[in-house]
C-alpha atoms as a PDB file:
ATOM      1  CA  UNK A   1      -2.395  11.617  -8.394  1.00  0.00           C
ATOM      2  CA  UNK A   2      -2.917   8.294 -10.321  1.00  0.00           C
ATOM      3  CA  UNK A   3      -6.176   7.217 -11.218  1.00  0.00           C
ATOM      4  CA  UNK A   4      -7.551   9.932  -9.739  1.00  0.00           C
ATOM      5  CA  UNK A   5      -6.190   8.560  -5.986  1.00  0.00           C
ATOM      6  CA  UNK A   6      -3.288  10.489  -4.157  1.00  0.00           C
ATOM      7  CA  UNK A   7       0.630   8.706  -4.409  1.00  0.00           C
ATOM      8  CA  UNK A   8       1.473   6.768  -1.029  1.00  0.00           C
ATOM      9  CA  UNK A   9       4.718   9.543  -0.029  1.00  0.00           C
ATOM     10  CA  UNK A  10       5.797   7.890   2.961  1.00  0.00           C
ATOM     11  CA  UNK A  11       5.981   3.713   4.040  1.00  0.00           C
ATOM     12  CA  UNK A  12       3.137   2.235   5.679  1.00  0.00           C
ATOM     13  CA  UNK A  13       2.825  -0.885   7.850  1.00  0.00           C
ATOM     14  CA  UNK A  14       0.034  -3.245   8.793  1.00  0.00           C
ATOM     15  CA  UNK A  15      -0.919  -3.574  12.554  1.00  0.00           C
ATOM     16  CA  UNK A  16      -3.880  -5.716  13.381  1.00  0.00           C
ATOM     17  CA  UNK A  17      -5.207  -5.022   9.858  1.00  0.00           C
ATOM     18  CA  UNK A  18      -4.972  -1.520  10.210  1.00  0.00           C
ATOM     19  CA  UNK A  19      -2.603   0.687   8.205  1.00  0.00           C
ATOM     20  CA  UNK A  20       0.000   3.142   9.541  1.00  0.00           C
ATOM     21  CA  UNK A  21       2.486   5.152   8.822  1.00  0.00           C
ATOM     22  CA  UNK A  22       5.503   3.915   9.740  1.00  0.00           C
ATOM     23  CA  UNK A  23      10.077   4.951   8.968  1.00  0.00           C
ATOM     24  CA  UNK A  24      11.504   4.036   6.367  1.00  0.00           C
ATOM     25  CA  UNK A  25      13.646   1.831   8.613  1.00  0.00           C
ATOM     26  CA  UNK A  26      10.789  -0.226  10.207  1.00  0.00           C
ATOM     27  CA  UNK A  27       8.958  -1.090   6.816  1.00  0.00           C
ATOM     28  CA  UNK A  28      12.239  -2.533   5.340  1.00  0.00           C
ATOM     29  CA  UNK A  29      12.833  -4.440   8.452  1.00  0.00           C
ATOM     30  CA  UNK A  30       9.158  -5.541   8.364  1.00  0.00           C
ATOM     31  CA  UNK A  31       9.798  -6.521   4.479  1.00  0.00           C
ATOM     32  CA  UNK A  32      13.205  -8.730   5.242  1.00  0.00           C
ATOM     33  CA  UNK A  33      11.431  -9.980   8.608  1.00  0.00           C
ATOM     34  CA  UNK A  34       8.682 -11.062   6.123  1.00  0.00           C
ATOM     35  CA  UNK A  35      11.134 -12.664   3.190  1.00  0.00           C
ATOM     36  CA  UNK A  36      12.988 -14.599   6.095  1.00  0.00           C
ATOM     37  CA  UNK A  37      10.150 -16.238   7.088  1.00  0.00           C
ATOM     38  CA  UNK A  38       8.579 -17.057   4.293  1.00  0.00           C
ATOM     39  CA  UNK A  39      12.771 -18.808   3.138  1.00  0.00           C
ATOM     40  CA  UNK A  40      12.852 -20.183   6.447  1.00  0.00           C
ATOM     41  CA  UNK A  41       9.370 -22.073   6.000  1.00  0.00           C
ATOM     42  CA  UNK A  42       9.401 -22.718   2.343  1.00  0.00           C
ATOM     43  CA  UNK A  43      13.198 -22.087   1.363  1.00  0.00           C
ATOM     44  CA  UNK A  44      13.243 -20.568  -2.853  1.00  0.00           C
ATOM     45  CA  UNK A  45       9.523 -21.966  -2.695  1.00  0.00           C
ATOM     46  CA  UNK A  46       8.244 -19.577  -0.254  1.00  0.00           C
ATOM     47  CA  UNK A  47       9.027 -16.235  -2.345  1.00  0.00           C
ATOM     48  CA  UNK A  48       9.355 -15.015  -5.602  1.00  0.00           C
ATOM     49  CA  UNK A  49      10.115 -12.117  -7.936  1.00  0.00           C
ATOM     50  CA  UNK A  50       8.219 -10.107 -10.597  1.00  0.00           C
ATOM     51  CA  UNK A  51       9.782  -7.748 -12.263  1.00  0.00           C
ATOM     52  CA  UNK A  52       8.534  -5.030 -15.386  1.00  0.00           C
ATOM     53  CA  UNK A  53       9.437  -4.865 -18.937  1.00  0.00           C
ATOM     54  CA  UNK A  54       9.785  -0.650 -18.605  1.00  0.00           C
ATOM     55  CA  UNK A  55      12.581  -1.798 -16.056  1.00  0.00           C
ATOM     56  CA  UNK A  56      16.058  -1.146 -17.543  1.00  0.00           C
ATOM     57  CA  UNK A  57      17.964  -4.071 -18.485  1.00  0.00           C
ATOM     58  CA  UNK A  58      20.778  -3.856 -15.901  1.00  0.00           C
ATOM     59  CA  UNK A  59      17.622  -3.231 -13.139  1.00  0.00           C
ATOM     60  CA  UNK A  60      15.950  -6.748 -14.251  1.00  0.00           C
ATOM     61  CA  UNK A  61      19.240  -8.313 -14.340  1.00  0.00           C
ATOM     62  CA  UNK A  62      20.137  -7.473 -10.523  1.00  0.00           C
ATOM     63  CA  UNK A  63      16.043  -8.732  -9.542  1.00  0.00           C
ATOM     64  CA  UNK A  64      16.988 -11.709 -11.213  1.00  0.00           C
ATOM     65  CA  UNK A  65      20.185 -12.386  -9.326  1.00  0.00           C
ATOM     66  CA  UNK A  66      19.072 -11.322  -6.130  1.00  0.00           C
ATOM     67  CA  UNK A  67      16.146 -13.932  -6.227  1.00  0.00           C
ATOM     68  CA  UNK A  68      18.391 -16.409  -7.054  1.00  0.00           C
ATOM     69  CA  UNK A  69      21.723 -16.017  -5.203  1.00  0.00           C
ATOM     70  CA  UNK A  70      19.759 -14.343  -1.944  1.00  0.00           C
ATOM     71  CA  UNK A  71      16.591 -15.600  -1.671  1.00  0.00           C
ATOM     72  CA  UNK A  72      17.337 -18.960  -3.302  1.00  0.00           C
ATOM     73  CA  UNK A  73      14.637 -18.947  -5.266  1.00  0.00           C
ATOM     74  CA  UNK A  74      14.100 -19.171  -9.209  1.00  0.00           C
ATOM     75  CA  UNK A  75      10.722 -17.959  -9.025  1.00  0.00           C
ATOM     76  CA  UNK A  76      10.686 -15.192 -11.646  1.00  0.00           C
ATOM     77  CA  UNK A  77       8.687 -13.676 -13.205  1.00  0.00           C
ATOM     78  CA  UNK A  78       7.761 -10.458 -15.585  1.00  0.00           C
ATOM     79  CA  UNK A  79       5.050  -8.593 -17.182  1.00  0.00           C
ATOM     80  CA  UNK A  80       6.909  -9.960 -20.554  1.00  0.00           C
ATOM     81  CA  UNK A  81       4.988 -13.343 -21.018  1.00  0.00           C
ATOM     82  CA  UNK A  82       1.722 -11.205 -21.191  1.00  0.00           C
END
């Protein structure tokens, strides 16, 4: 439990504002469907990253390259600046 609320143990998808359980397969498919669009509409513009301080080095280092060399995008950002 955090905050008193039970931990989300399986992926869950949004259908007509609804939420459901869904495989692991269909949530990341839903997740790059969702990135695509947004790059195809938008290009780097349309997406972003944030990323954690308590993340190891090497773990910030890959969401920083796979903003920029995948999603073309150099809008990053971390808990850091705050």
């Amino acid at each position: 439990m955090h905050n008193g609320l039970p931990r989300l143990t399986e992926p869950m998808v949004r259908d007509n504002g609804a939420l459901r359980v869904a495989t692991w397969d269909e949530a990341l498919d839903r997740a790059a469907a969702g990135l695509k669009a947004a790059t195809e509409a938008k290009g780097g513009a349309g997406v972003g990253i944030f990323s954690c301080s308590k993340a190891t080095n090497e773990m910030n280092f890959v969401a920083g390259k796979f903003a920029r060399q995948v999603l073309k995008s150099n809008n990053i950002d971390s808990c850091n600046r705050t």
